[in-house]
Each structure stands twice: as C-alpha cells, then as structure tokens.
Protein backbone atom coordinates (compact mmCIF):
# COMPACT_ATOMS: atom_id res chain seq x y z
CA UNK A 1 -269.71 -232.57 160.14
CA UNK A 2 -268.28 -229.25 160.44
CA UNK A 3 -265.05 -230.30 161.74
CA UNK A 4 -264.61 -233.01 159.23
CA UNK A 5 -265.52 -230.45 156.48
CA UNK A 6 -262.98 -228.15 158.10
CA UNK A 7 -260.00 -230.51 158.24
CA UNK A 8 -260.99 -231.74 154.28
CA UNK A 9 -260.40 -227.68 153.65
CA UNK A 10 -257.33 -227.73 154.88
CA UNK A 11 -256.20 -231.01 153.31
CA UNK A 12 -257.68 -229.78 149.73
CA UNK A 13 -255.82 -226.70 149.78
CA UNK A 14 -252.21 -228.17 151.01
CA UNK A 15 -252.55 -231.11 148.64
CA UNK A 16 -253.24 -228.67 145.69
CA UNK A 17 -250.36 -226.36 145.83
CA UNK A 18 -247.91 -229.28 146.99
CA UNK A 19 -249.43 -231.26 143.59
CA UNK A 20 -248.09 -228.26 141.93
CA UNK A 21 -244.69 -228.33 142.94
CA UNK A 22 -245.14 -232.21 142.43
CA UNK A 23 -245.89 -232.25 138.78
CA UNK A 24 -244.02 -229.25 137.60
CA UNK A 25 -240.93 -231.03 139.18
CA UNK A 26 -242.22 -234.55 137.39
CA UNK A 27 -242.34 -232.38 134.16
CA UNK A 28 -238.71 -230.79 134.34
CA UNK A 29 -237.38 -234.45 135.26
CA UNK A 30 -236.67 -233.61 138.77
CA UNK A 31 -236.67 -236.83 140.94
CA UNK A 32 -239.47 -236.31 143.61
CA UNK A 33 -238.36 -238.49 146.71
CA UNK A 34 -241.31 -237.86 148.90
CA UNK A 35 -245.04 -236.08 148.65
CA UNK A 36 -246.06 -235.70 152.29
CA UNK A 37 -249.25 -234.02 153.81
CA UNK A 38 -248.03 -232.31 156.92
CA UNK A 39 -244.91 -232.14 158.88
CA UNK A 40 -243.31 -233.89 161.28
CA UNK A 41 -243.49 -237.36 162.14
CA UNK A 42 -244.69 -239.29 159.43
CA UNK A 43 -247.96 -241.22 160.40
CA UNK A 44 -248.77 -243.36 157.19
CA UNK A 45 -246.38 -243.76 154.13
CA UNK A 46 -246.50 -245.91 150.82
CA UNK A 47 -243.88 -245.88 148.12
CA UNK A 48 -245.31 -245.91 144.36
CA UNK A 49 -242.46 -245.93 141.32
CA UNK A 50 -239.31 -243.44 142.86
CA UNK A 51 -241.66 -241.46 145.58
CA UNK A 52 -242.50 -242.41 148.95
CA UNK A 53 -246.80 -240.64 148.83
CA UNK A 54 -246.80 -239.64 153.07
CA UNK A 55 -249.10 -238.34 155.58
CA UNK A 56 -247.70 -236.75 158.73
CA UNK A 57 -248.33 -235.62 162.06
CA UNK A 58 -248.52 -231.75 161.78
CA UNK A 59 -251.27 -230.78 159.77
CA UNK A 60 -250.71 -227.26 158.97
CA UNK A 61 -248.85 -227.48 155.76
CA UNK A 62 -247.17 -229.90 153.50
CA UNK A 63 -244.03 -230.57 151.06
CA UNK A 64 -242.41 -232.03 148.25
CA UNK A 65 -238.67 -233.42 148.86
CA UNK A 66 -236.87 -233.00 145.29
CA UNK A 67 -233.63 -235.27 144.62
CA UNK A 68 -230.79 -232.67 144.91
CA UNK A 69 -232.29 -229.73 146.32
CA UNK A 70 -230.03 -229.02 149.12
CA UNK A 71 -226.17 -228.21 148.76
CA UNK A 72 -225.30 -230.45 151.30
CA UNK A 73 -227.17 -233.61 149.92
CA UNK A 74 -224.47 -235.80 147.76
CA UNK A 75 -225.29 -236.33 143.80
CA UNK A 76 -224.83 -239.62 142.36
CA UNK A 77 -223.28 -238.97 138.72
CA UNK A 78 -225.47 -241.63 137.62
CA UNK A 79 -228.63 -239.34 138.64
CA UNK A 80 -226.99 -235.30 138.10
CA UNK A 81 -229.43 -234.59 135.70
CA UNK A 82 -232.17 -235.18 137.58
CA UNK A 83 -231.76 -232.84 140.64
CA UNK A 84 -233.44 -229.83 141.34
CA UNK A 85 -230.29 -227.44 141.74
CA UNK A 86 -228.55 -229.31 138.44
CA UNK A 87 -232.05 -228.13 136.51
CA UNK A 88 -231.81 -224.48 134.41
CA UNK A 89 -232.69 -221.33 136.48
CA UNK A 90 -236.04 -221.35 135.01
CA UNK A 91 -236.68 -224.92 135.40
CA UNK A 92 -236.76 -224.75 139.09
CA UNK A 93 -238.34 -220.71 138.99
CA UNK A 94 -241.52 -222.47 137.57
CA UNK A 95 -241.33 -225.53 140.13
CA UNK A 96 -241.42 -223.53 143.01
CA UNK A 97 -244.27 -220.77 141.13
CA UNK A 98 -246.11 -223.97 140.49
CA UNK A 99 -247.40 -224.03 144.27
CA UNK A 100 -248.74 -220.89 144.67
CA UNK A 101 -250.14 -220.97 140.65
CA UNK A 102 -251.88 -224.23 141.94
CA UNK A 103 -253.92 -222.48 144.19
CA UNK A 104 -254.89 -219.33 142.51
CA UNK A 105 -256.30 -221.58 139.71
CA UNK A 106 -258.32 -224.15 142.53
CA UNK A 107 -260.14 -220.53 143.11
CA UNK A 108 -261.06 -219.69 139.95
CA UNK A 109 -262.06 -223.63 139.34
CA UNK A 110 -264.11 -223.46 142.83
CA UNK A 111 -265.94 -220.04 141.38
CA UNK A 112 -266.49 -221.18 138.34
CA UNK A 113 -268.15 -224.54 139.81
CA UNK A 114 -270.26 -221.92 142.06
CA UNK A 115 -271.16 -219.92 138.78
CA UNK A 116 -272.21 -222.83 136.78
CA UNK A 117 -274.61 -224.04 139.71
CA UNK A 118 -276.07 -220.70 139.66
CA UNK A 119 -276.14 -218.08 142.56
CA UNK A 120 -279.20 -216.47 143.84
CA UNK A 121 -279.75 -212.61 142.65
CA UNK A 122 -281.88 -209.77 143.78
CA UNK A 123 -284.42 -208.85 141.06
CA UNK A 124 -284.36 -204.99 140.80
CA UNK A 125 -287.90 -204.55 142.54
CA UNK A 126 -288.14 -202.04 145.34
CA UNK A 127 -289.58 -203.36 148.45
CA UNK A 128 -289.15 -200.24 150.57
CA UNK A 129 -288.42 -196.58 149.86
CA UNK A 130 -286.92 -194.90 152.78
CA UNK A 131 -288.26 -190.83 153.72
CA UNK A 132 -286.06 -188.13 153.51
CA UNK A 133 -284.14 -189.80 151.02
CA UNK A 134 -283.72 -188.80 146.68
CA UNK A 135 -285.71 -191.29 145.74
CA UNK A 136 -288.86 -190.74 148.49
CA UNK A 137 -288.62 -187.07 147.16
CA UNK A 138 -288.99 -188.57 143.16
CA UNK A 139 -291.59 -190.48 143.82
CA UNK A 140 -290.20 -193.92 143.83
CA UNK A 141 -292.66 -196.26 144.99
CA UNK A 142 -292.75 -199.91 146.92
CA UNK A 143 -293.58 -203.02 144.02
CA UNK A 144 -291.37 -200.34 141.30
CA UNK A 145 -289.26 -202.26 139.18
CA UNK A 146 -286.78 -200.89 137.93
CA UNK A 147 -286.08 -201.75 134.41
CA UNK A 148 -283.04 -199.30 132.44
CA UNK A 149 -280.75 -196.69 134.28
CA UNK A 150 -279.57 -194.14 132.29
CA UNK A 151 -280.43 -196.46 129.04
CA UNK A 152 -278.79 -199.16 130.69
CA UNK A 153 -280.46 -202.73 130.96
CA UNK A 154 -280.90 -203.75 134.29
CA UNK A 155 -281.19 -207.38 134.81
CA UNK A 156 -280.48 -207.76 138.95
CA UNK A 157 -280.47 -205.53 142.04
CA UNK A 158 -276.92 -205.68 142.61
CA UNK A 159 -276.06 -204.33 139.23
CA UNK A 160 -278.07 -201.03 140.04
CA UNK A 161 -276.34 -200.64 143.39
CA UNK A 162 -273.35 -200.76 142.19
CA UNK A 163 -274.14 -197.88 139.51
CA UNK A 164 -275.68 -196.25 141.84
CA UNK A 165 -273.38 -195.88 144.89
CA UNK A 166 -270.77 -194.59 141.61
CA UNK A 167 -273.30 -191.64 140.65
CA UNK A 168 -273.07 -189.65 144.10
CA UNK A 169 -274.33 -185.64 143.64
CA UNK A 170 -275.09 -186.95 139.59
CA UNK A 171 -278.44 -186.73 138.12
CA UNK A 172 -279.49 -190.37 137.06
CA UNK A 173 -282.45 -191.41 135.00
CA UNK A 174 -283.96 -194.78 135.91
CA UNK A 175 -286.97 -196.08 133.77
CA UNK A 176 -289.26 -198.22 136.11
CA UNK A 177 -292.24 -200.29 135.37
CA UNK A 178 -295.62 -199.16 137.73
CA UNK A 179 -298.66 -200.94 137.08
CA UNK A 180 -298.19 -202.07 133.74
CA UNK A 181 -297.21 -198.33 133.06
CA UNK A 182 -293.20 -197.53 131.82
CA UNK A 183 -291.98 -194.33 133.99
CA UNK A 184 -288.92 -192.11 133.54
CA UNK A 185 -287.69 -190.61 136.73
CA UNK A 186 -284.68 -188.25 137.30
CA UNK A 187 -282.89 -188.80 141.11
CA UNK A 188 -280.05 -187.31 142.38
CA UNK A 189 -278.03 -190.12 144.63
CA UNK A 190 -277.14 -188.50 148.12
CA UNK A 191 -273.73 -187.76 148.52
CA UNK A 192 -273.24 -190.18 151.78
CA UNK A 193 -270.39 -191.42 153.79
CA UNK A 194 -269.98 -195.15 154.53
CA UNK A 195 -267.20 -197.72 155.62
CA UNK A 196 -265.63 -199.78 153.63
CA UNK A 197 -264.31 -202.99 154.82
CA UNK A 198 -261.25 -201.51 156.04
CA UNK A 199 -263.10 -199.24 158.03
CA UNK A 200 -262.34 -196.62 156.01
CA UNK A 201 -264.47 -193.38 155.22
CA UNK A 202 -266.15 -193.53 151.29
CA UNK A 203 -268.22 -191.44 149.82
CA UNK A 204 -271.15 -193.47 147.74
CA UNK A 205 -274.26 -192.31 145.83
CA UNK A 206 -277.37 -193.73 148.08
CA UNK A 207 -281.27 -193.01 146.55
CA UNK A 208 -282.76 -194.99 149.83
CA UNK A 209 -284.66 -197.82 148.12
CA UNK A 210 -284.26 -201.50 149.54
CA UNK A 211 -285.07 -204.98 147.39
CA UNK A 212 -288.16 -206.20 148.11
CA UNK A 213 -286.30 -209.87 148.54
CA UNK A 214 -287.25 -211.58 145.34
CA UNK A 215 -284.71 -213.61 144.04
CA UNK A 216 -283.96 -215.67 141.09
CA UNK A 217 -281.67 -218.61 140.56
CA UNK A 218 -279.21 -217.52 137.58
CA UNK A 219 -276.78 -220.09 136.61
CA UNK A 220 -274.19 -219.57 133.61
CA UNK A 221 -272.57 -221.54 131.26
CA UNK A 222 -268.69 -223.03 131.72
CA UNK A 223 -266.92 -220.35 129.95
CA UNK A 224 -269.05 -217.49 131.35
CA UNK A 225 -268.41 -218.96 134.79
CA UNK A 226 -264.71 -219.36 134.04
CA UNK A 227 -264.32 -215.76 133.32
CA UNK A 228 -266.45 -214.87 136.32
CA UNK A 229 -264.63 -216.70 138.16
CA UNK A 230 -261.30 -215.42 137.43
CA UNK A 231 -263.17 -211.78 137.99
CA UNK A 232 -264.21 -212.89 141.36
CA UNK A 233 -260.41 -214.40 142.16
CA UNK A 234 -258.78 -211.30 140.64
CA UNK A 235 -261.28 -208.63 143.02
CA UNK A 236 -260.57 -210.72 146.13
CA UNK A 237 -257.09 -210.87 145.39
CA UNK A 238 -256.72 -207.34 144.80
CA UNK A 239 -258.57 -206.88 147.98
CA UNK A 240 -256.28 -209.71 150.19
CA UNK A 241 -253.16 -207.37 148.78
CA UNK A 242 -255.09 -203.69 149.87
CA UNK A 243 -255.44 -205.16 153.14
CA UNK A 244 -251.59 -206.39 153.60
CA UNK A 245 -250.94 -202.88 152.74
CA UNK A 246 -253.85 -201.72 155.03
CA UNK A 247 -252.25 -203.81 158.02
CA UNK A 248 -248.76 -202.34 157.56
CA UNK A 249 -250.38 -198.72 157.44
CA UNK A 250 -252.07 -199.91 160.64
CA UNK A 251 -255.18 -198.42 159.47
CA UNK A 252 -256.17 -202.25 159.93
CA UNK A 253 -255.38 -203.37 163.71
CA UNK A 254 -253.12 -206.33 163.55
CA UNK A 255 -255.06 -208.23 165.83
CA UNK A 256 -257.17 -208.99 162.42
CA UNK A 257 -254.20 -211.13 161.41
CA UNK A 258 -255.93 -214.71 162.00
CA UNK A 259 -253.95 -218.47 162.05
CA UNK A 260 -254.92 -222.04 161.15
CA UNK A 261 -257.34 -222.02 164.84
CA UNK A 262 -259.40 -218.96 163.33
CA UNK A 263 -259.17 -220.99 159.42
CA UNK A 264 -260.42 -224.04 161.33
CA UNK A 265 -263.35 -222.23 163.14
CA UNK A 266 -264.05 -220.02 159.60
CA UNK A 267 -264.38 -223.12 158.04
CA UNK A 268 -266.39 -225.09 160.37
CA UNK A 269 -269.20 -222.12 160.69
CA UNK A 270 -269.60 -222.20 157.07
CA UNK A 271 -270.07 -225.99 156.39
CA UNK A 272 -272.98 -225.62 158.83
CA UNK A 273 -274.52 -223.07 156.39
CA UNK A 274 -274.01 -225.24 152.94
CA UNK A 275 -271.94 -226.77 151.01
CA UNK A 276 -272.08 -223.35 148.76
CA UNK A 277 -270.94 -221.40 151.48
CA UNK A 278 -267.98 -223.72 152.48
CA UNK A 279 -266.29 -223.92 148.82
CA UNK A 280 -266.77 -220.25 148.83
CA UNK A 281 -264.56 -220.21 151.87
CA UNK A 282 -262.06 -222.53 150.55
CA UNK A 283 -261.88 -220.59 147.00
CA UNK A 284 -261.30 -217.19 149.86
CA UNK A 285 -258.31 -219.24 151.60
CA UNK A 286 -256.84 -220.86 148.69
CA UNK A 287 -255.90 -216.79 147.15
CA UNK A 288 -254.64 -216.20 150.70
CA UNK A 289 -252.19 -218.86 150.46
CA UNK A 290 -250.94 -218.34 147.22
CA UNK A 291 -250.41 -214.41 148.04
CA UNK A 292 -248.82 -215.82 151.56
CA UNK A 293 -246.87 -217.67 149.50
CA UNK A 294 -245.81 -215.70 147.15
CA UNK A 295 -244.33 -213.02 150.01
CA UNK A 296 -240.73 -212.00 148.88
CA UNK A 297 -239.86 -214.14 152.52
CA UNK A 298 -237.11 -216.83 152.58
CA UNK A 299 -238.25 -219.87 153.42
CA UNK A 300 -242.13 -219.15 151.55
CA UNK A 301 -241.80 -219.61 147.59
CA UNK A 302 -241.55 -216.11 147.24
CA UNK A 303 -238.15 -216.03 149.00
CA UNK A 304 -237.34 -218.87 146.64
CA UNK A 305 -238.55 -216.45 143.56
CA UNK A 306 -236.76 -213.58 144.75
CA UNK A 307 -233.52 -215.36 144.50
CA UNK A 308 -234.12 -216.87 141.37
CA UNK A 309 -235.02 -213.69 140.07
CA UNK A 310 -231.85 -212.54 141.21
CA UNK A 311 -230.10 -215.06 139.60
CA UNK A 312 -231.62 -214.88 136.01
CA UNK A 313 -230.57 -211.34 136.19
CA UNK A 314 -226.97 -211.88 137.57
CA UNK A 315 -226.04 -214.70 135.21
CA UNK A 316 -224.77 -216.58 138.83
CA UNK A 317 -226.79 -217.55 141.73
CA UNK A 318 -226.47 -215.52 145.11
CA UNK A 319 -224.27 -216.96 147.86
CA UNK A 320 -224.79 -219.58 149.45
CA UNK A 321 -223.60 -217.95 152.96
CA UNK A 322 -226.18 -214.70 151.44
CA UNK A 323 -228.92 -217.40 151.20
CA UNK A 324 -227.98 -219.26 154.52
CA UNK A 325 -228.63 -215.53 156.36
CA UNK A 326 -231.45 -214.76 154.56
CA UNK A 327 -233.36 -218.34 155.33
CA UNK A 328 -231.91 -217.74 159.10
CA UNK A 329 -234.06 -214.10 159.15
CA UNK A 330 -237.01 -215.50 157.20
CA UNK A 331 -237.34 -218.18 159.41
CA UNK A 332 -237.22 -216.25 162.48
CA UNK A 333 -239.93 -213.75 160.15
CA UNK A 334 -242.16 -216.74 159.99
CA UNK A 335 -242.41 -218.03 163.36
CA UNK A 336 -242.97 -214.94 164.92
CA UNK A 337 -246.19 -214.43 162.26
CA UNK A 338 -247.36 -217.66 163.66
CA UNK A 339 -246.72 -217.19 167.05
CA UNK A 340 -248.92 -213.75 166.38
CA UNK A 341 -251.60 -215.32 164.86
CA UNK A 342 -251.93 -217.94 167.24
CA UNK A 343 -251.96 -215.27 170.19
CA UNK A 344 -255.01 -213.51 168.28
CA UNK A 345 -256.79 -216.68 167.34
CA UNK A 346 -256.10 -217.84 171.24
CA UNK A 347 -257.26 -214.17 172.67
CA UNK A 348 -260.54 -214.19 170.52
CA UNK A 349 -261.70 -218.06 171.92
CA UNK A 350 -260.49 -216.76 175.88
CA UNK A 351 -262.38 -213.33 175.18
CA UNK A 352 -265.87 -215.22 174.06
C-alpha cells in the first residue's frame, strides 16, 4: 500500500503542474501536440481531438509538447497563430508560470481539505509542571487550565506556546481555572536557548508546563480552511526558501539535499501512518516543486521566466545563441543536482 500510495504522489503532483501548462496553453490557443507523464520511451499513448494524452517510461517528471515551441521546428502558415513562440510575450510568460502556479494552489487545496476535516488540538490543560522552572515557582499546578493570557482568549495549547516562547524575560499574566476557582498568575518565561530546525541557536520564552494530552477534534468551515490553508502554504514556503538560503550559507549540510529515492521513501512512511499524514506530505512536496521550479535555472520554468522577463523589458527577445549557452549551463546545473541527490539518497539506504 505504501508504495502504491507513493507512486500516486508522485503521479498527482507531475500531472498537476503539467495540467497547468496544458490548459493555460489551451486558453492562449497554443496547439498542445502531446501531454505525457514521464520521459522517455513512451509506454501507453491515446490521441483525443489535436493531442496525443501519453504515459512514459521515466517516472520522475512530465511535459507538455506545444506546436511551435522550438526555433528549429517548421510553421505551417496555415497554423502560425497557434504556436507557442508566434503567441505575445505574456501569453507564453503565463503558460510556463502556469506549472509551478498549479502546484502552489494543489497545496493550499490539500490544506484546506485537511482543515475542513478538522485536525486534532491540544486543549490548554497542564498535565505536568516541571521544578526549577517560572511556572513551578508561580504556583502553576497539574489539571490548571489555562483560560486568558494577558486578556487574551485561549482556545488550544498551541496558541499559548506560541505566545509564550515570544514573551522571553517579559512578565505575562495568565488567568487559569483551579477547581471551579478563576486565578490570575504573573510568570516570567525563562529566557532559554533552543534549535530551530536549521539547527540554529534561538532564544524562546519557556514557563516549563507540558499538555496533559487532551485533545479535541476542531474542524472549520471552507473559507476558514482556505485561508488557513494558504497560511500554512505561505509559512512552509517561506520556510522551503530560508532553507535554500540556509544550504548555500552551509549552515545546513548539503547532504540534507534529498532526490525522488528519499520522496519515494518520505512518502511511503507516511501512507503507513494515514491518509492525513500522506496528503500532508504531498501538500509539503507540491511547494517544493513549484519553488524548484520556479529557480531562475534554464531549462526549469524559472529559466524560462527569467528570459521572458528579460524580454518584456527589452522590447526583443534575448539571443538565441545567449539562450542556446544558457540551456547548455543549466542543463549541466541540473544533472549535477540530481546526480547529488541521488548520491545522498543512495549513502543514507547503504549507511542504514
């Protein structure tokens, strides 16, 4: 199940972002010759109206062959107006966005689904207060729950935490409910140092009370869980950038860089854990390939975008020996990446 689940990830995602080069093209009037799944050697092909729908050998990717889109192709007269190089500057700027856009909406679509089928929160009752820490020295008790901070309403564990860890060396009032008795009590959060997941020093306010583990199934309505889930896409693409950035710093070791074995094995470890867990994942993988995408590299759409840009601001496309060179270097670019990332997803399986 978990490798079936794993390969319908992968075919999801491609399909998605090649649909959106498909119908951006269909809605410019760009003739779309062929809609394949994979590379290579086509395994299974069937031709509905002008384009040939095709699934082929090499499943790591996918593409969309436009009538015209190469220099070298011939243009019937008959059919000028329908090739992709013929079409306005902007025309084909939004064709090739279209892929990458695809897949930055599936995310917020997946989170939203997630949001409207609710997602499990901590209720804000203390199930263990730690010694030596503020809120031990308060008198903070086990079964407290904790109801306003600082006049704030406090509706879920995760809520206060966050507050919280923002408030470090601050004084903090947090009314609590004891008993059937309402309690005001003043804590200062410990100024302490923790990792973040760059492995990075932060400093974070920490009182030393854990959840007691109740939980409580809150599920939200479809535009509530739309704008949460463009929230959730925006954090975790802010966070995919920070750690590009992170990686070229090399305060992230670049052995973290994963391929298509470590997606795979991702992917397959959380289908065994629920459904939940897996469209997570795929929302996750989805922003990575739009951002990969979207990487000013010839060859990716971004390459494609940084030359259009170009263009639009030129008033005359760059050259075609300019974009010959450039497609040469991306290339190369791009199979060394993958040739990386298959060396670290190949050293992590031999080092198990």
């Amino acid at each position: 199940m978990g490798i079936i689940s794993a390969i319908l990830v992968f075919g999801v995602l491609v399909f998605i972002h090649e649909f959106g080069h498909f119908i951006f093209a269909k809605l410019f009037g760009v003739k779309v010759l062929r809609f394949s799944i994979g590379f290579g050697p086509v395994i299974f092909a069937k031709k509905w109206g002008e384009t040939e729908y095709a699934l082929s050998l090499i499943p790591l990717g996918g593409y969309v062959k436009m009538y015209g889109e190469n220099l070298e192709e011939g243009i019937d007269e008959s059919d000028r107006d329908r090739a992709f190089l013929e079409k306005p500057v902007w025309h084909r700027f939004f064709i090739v966005f279209a892929g990458p856009l695809f897949n930055y909406l599936l995310a917020i679509f997946v989170f939203a689904l997630l949001f409207v089928a609710g997602v499990n929160e901590f209720l804000p009752v203390v199930g263990e207060v730690k010694k030596d820490m503020p809120a031990y020295s308060a008198g903070i008790k086990t079964g407290d729950k904790i109801l306003e901070i600082d006049g704030r309403p406090i509706k879920y564990w995760d809520e206060m935490s966050q507050y919280i860890k923002g408030k470090a060396g601050e004084k903090i009032v947090l009314k609590i409910e004891r008993d059937g008795k309402i309690l005001n009590i003043e804590v200062v959060p410990k100024k302490t140092v923790v990792k973040n997941i760059f492995g990075e020093d932060k400093e974070v306010g920490l009182v030393g009370i854990v959840p007691k583990g109740d939980t409580v199934l809150v599920r939200y309505n479809p535009v509530k869980a739309i704008i949460l889930g463009l929230e959730k896409t925006n954090e975790i693409t802010k966070l995919t950038l920070v750690g590009i950035v992170k990686i070229i710093q090399k305060v992230v070791p670049a052995d973290n860089i994963g391929g298509p074995i470590m997606i795979f094995q991702m992917a397959k470890q959380t289908a065994e854990t629920g459904v939940a867990s897996l469209l997570a994942f795929m929302a996750v993988i989805s922003i990575n390939l739009a951002i990969l995408n979207l990487l000013p590299i010839p060859v990716l759409d971004g390459g494609h975008l940084f030359f259009y840009i170009i263009e639009i601001i030129r008033g005359r496309p760059v050259s075609v020996r300019v974009r010959e060179i450039a497609q040469y270097i991306g290339l190369a670019l791009l199979i060394a990446l993958m040739f990386f990332a298959f060396y670290n997803d190949i050293s992590r399986i031999v080092s198990k």
